[in-house]
PDB file of N, CA and C in Angstrom:
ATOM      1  N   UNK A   1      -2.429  60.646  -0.798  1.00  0.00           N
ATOM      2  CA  UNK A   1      -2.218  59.299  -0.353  1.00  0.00           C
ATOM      3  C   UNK A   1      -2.712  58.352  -1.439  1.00  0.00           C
ATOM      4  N   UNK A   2      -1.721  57.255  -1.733  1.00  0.00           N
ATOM      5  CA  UNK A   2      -2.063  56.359  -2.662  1.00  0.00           C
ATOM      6  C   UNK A   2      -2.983  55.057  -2.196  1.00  0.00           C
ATOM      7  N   UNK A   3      -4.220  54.773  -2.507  1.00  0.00           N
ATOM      8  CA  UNK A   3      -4.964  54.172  -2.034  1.00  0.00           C
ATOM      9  C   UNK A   3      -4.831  52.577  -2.390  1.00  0.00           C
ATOM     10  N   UNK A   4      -3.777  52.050  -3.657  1.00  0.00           N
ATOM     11  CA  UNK A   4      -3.560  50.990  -4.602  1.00  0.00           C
ATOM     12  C   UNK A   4      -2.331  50.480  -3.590  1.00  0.00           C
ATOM     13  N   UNK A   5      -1.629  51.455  -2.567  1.00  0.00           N
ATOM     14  CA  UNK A   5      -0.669  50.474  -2.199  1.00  0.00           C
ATOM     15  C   UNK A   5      -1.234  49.408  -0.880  1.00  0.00           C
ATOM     16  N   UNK A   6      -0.704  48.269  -0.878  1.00  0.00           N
ATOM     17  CA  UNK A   6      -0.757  46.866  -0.037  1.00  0.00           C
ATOM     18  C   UNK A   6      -2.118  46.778   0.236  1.00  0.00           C
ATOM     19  N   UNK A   7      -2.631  47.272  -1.106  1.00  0.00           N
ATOM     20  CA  UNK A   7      -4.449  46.817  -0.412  1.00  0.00           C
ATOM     21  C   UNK A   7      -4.709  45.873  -1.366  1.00  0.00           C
ATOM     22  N   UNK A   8      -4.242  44.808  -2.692  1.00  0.00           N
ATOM     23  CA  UNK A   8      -4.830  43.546  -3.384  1.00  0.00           C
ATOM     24  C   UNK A   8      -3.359  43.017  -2.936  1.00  0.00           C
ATOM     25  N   UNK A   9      -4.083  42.084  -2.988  1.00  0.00           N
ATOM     26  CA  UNK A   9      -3.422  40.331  -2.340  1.00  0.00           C
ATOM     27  C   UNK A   9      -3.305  39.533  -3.777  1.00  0.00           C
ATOM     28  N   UNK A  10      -2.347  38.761  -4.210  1.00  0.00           N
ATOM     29  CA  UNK A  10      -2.661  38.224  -5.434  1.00  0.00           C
ATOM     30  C   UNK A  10      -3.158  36.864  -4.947  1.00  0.00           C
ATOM     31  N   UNK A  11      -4.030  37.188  -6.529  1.00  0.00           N
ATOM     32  CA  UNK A  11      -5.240  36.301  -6.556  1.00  0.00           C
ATOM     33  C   UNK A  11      -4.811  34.779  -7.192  1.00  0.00           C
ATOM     34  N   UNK A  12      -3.799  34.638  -7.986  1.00  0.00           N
ATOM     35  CA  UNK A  12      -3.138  33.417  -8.147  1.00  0.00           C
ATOM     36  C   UNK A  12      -1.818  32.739  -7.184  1.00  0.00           C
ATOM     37  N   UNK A  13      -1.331  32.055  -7.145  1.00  0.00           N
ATOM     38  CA  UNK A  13      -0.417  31.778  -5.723  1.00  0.00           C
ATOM     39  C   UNK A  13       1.242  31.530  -6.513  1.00  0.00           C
ATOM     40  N   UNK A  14       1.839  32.149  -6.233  1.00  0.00           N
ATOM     41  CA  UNK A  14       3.323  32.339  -7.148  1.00  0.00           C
ATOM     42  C   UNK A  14       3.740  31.162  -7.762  1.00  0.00           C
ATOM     43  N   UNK A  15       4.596  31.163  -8.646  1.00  0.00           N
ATOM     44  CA  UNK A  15       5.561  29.541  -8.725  1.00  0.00           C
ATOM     45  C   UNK A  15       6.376  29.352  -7.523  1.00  0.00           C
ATOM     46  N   UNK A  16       6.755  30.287  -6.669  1.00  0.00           N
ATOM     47  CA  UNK A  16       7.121  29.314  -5.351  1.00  0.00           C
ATOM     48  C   UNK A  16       6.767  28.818  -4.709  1.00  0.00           C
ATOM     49  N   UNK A  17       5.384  29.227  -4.501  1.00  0.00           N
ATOM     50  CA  UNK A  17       4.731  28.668  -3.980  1.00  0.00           C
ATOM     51  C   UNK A  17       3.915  27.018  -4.465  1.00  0.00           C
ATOM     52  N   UNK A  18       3.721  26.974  -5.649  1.00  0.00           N
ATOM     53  CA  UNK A  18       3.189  25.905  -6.651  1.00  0.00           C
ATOM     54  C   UNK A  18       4.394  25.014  -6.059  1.00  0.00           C
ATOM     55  N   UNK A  19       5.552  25.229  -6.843  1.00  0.00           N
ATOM     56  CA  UNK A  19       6.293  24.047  -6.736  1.00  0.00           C
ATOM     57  C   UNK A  19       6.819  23.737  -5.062  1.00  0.00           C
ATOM     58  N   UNK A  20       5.965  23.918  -4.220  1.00  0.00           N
ATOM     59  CA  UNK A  20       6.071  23.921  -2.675  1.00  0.00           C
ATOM     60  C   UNK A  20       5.335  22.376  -2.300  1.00  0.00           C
ATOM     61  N   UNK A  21       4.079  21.956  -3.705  1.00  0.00           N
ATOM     62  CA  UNK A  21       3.298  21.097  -3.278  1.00  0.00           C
ATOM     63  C   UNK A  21       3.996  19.889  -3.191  1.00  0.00           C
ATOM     64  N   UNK A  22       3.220  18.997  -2.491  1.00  0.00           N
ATOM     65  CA  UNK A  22       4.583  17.832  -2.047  1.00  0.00           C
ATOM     66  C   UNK A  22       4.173  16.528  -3.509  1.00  0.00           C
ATOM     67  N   UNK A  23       4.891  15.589  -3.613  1.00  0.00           N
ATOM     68  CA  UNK A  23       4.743  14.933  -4.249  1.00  0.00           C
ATOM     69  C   UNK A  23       3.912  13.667  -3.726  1.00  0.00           C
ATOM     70  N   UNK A  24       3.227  13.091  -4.872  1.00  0.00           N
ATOM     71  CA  UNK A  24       2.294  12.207  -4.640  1.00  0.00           C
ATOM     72  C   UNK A  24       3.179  10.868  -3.845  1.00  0.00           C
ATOM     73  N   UNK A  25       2.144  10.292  -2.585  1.00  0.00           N
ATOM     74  CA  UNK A  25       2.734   9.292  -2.099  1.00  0.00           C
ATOM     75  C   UNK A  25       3.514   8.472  -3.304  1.00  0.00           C
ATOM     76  N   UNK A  26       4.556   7.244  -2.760  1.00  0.00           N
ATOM     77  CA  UNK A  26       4.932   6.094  -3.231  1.00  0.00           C
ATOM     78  C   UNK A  26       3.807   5.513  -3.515  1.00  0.00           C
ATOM     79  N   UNK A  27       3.827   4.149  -4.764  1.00  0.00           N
ATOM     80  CA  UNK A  27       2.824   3.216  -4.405  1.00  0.00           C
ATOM     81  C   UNK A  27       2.847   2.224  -2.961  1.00  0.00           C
ATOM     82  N   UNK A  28       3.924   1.917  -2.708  1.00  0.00           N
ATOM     83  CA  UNK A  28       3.568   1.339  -1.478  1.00  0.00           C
ATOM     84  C   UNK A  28       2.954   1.938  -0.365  1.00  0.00           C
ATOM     85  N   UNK A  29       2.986   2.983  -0.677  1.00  0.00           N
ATOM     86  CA  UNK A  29       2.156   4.200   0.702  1.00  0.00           C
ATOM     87  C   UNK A  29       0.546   4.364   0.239  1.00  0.00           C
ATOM     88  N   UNK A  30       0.286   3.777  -0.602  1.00  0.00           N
ATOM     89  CA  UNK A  30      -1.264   3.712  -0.640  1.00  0.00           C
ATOM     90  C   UNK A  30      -1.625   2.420  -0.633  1.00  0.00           C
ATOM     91  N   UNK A  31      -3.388   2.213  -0.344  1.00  0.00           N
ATOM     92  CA  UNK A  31      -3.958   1.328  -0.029  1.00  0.00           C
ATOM     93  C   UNK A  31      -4.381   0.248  -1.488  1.00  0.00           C
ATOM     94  N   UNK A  32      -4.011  -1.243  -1.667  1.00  0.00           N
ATOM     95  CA  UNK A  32      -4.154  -1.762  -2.479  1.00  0.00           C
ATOM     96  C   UNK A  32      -5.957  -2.144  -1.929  1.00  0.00           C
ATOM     97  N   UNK A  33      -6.580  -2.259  -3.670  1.00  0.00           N
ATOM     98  CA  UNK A  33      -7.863  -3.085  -3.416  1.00  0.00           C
ATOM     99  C   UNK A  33      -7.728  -4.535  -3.594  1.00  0.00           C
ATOM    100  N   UNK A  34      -9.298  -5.487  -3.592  1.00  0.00           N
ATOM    101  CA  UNK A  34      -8.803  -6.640  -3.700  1.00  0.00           C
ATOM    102  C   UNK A  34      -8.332  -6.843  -5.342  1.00  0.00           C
ATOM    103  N   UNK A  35      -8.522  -6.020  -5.979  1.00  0.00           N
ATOM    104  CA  UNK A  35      -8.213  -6.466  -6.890  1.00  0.00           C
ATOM    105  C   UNK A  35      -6.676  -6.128  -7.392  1.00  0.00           C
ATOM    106  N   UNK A  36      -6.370  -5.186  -6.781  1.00  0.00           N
ATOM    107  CA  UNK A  36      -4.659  -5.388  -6.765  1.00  0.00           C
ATOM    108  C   UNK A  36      -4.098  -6.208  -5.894  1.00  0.00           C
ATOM    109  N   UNK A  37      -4.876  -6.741  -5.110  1.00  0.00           N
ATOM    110  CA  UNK A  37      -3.980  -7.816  -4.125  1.00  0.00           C
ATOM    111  C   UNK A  37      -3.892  -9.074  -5.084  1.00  0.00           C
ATOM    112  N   UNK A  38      -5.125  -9.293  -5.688  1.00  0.00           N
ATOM    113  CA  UNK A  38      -5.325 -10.473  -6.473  1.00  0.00           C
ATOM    114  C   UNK A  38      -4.285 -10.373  -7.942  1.00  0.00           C
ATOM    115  N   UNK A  39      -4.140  -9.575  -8.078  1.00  0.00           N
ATOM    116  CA  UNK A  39      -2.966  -9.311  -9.488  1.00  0.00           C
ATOM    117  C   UNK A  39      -1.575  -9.436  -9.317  1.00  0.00           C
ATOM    118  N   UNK A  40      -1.155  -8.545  -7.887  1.00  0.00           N
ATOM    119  CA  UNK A  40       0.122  -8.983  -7.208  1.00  0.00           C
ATOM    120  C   UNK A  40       0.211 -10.282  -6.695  1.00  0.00           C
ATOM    121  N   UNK A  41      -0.461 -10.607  -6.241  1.00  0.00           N
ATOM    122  CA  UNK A  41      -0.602 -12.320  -6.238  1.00  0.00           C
ATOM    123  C   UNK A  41      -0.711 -13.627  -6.892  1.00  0.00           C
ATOM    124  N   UNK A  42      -0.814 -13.086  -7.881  1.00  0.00           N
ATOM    125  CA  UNK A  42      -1.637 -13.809  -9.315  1.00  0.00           C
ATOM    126  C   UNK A  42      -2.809 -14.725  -8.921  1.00  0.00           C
ATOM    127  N   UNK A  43      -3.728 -14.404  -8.403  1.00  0.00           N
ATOM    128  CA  UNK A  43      -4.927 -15.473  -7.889  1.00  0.00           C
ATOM    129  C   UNK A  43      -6.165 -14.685  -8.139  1.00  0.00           C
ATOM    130  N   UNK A  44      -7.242 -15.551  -8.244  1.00  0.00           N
ATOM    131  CA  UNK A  44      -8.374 -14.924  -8.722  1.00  0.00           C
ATOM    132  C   UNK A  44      -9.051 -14.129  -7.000  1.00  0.00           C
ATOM    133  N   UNK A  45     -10.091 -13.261  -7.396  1.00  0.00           N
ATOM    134  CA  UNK A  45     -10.892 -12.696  -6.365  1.00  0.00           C
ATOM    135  C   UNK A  45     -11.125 -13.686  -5.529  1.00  0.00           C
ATOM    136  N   UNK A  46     -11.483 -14.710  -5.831  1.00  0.00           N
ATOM    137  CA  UNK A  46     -12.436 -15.696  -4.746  1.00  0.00           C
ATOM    138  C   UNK A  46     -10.804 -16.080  -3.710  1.00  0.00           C
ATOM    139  N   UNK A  47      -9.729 -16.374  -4.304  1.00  0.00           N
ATOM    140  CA  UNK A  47      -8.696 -16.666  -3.519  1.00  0.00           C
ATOM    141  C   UNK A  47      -8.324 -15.389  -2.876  1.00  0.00           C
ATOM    142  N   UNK A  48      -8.570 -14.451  -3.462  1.00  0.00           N
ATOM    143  CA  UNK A  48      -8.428 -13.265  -1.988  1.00  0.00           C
ATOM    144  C   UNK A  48      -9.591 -13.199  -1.363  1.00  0.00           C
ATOM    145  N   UNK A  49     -10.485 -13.601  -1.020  1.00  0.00           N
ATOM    146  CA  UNK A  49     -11.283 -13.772  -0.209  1.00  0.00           C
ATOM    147  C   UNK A  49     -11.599 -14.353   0.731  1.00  0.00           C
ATOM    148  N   UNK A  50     -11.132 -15.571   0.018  1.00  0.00           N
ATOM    149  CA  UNK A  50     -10.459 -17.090   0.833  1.00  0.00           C
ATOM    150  C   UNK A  50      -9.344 -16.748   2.086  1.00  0.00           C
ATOM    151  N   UNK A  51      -8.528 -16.134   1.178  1.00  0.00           N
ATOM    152  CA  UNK A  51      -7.382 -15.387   1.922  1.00  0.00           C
ATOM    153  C   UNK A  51      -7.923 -14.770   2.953  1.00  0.00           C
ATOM    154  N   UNK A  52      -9.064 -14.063   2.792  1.00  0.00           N
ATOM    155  CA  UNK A  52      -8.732 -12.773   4.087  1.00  0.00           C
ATOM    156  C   UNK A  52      -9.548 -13.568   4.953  1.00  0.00           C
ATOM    157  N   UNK A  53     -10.532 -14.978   4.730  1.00  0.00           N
ATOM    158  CA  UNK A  53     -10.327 -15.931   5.796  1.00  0.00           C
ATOM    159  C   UNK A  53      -9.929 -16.447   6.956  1.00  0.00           C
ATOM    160  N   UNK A  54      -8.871 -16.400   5.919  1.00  0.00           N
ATOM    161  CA  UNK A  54      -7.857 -17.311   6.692  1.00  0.00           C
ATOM    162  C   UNK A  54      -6.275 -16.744   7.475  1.00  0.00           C
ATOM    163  N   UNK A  55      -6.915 -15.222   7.330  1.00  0.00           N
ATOM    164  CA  UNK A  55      -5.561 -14.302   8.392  1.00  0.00           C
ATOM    165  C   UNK A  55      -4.954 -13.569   7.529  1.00  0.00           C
ATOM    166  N   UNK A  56      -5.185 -13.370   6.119  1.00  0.00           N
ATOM    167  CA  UNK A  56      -4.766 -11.989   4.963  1.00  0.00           C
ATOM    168  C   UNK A  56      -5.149 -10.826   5.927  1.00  0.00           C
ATOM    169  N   UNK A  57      -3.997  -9.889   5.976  1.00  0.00           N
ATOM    170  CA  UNK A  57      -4.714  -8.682   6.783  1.00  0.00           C
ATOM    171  C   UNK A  57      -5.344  -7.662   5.707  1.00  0.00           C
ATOM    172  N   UNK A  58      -6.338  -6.912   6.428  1.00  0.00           N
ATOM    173  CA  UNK A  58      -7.159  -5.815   6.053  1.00  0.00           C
ATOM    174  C   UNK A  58      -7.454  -5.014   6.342  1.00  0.00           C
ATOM    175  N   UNK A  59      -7.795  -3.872   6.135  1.00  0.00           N
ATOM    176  CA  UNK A  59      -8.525  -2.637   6.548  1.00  0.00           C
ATOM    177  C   UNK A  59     -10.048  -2.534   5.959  1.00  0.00           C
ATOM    178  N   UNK A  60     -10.872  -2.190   6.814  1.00  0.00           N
ATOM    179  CA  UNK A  60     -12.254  -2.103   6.370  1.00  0.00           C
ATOM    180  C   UNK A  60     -12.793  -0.969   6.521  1.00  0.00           C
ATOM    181  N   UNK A  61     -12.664  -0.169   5.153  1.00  0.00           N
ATOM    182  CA  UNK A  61     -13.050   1.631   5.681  1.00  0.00           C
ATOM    183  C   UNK A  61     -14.637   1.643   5.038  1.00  0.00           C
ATOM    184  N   UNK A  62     -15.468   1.862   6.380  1.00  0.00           N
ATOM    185  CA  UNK A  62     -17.012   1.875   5.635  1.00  0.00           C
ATOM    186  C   UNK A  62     -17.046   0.256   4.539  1.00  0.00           C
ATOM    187  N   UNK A  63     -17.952   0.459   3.438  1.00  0.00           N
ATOM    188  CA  UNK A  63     -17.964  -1.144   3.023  1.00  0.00           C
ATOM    189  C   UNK A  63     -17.069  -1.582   2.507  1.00  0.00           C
ATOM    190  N   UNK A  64     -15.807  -0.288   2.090  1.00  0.00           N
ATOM    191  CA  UNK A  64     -14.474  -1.065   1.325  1.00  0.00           C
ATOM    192  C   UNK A  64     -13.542  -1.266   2.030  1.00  0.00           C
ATOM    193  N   UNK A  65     -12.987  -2.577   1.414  1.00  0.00           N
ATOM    194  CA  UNK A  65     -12.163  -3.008   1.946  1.00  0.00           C
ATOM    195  C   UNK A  65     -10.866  -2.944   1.326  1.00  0.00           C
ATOM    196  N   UNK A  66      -9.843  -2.552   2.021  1.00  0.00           N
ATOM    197  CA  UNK A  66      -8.345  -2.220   1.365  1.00  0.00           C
ATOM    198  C   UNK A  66      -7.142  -3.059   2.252  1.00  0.00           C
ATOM    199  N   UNK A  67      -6.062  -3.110   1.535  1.00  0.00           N
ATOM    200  CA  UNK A  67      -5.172  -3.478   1.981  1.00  0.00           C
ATOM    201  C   UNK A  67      -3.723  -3.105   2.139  1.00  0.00           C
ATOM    202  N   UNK A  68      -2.762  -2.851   2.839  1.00  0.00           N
ATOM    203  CA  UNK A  68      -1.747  -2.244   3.348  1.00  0.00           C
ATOM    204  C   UNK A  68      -0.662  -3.276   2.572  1.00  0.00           C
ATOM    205  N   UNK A  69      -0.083  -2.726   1.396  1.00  0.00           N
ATOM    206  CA  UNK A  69       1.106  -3.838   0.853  1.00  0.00           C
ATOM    207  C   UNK A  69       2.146  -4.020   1.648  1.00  0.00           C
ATOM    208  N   UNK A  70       2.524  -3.507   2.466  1.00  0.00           N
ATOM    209  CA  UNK A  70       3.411  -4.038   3.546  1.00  0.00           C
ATOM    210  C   UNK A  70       2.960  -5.638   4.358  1.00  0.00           C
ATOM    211  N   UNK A  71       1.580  -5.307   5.046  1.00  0.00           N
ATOM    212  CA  UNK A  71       1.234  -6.490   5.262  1.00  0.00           C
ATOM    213  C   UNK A  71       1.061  -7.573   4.629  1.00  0.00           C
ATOM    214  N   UNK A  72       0.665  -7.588   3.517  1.00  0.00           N
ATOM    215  CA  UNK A  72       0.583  -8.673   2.778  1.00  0.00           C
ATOM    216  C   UNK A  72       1.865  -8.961   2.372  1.00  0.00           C
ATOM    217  N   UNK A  73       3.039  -8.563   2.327  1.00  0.00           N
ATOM    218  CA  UNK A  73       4.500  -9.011   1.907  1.00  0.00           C
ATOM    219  C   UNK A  73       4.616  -9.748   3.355  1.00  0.00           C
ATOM    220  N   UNK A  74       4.639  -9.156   4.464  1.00  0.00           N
ATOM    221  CA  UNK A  74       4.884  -9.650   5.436  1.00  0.00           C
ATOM    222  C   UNK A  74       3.981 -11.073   5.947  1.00  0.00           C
ATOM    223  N   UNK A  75       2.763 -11.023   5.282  1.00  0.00           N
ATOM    224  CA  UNK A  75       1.950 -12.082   5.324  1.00  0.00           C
ATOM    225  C   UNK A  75       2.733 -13.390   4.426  1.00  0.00           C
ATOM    226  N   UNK A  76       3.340 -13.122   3.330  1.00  0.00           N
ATOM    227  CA  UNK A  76       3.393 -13.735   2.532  1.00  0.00           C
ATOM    228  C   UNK A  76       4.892 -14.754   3.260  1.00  0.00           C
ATOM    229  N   UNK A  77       5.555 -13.860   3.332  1.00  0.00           N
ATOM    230  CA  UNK A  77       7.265 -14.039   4.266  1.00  0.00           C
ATOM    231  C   UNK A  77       6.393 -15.367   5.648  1.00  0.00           C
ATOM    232  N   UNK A  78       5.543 -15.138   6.478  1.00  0.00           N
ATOM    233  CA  UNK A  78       4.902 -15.714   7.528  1.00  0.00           C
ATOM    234  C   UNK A  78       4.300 -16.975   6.963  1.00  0.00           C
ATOM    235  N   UNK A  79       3.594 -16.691   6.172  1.00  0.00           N
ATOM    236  CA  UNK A  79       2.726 -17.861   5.917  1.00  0.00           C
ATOM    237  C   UNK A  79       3.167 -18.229   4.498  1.00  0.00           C
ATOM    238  N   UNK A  80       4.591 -18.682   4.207  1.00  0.00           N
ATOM    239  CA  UNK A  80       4.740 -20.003   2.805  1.00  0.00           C
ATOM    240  C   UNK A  80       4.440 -20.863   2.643  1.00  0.00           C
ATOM    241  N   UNK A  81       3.341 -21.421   4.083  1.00  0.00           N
ATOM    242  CA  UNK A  81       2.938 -22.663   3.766  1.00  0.00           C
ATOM    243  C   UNK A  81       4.015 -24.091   3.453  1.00  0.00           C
ATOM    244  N   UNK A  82       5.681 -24.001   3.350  1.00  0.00           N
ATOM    245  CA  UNK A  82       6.527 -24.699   3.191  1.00  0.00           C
ATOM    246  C   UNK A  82       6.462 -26.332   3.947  1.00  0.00           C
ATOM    247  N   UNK A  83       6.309 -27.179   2.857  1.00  0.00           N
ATOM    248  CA  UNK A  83       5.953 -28.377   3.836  1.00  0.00           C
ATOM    249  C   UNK A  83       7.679 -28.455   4.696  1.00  0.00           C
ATOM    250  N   UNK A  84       7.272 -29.879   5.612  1.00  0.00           N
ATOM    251  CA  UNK A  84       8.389 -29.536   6.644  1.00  0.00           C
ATOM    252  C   UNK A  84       9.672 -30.418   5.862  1.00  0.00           C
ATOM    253  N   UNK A  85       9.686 -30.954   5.064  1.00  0.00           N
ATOM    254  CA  UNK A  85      10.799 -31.655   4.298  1.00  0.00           C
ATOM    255  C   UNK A  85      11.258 -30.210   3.363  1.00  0.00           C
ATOM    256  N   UNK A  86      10.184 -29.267   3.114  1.00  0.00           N
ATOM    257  CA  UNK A  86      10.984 -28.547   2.162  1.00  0.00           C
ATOM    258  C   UNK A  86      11.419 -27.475   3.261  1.00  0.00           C
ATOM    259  N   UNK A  87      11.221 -27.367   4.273  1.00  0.00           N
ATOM    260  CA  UNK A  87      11.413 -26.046   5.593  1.00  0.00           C
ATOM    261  C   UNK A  87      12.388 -27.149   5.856  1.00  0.00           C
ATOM    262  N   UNK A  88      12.947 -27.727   5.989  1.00  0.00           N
ATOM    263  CA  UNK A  88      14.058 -28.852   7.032  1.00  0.00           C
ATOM    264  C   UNK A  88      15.693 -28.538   5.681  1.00  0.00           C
ATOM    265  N   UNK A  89      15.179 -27.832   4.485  1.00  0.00           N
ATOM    266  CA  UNK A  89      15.781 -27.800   3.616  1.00  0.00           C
ATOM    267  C   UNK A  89      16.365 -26.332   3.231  1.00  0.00           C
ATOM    268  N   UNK A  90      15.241 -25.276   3.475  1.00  0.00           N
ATOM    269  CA  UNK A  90      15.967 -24.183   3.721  1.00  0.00           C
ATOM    270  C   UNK A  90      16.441 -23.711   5.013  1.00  0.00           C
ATOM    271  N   UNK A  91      16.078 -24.357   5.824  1.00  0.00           N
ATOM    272  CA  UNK A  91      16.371 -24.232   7.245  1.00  0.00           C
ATOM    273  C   UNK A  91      18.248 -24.666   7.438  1.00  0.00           C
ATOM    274  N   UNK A  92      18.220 -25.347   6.570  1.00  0.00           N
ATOM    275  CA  UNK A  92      19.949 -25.923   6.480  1.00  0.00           C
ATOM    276  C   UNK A  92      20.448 -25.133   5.561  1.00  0.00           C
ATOM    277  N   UNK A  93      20.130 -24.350   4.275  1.00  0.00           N
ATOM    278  CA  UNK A  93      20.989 -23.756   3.357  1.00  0.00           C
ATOM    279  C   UNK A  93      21.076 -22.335   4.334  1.00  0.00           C
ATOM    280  N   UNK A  94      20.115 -22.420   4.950  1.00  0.00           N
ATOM    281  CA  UNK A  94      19.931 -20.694   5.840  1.00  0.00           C
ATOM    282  C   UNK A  94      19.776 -20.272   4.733  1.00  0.00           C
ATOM    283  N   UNK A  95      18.296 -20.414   4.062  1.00  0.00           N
ATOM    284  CA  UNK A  95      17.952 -19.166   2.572  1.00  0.00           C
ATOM    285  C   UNK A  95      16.705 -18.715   3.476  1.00  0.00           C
ATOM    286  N   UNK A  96      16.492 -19.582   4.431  1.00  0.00           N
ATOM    287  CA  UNK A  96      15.111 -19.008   4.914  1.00  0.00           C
ATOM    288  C   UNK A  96      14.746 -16.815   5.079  1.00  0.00           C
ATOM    289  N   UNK A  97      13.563 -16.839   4.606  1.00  0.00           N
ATOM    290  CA  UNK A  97      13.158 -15.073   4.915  1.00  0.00           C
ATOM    291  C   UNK A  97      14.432 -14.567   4.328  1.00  0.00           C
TER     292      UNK A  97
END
């Protein structure tokens, strides 16, 4: 009786298995810091801070704080701040959102 058969398991994991691993999220599928919010935004730290004030959404994991780029696009679409002579203006071309 051969004692070498189906008794080692390999110890490295095949190339089918390798190329099985999934690919790294999108960037939009990860969490921006403030300091990528502040770069995509072009505004300094203190204005993202200001921001998350004043209704910027956030996530607060333990002391860091991150942010979901979806929300903040969607923040951005919500809150243009458009005075009402210039909203009375896209409101008629229908460019609005």
């Amino acid at each position: 009786m051969n004692t070498l058969e189906n008794t080692s398991a390999p110890v490295n994991p095949s190339v089918n298995e390798s190329a099985n691993i999934q690919n790294p999220p999108a960037l939009d599928d990860q969490l921006w810091t403030t300091e990528q919010v502040g770069k995509y935004l072009h505004v300094s730290l203190k204005t993202v801070f200001n921001l998350r004030k004043k209704g910027l959404p956030y996530v607060q994991l333990g002391g860091a704080v991150r942010f979901l780029p979806q929300e903040i696009k969607d923040y951005l679409v919500t809150n243009r701040g458009l005075t009402s002579h210039r909203l009375r203006q896209v409101v008629r071309k229908g460019t609005f959102a």
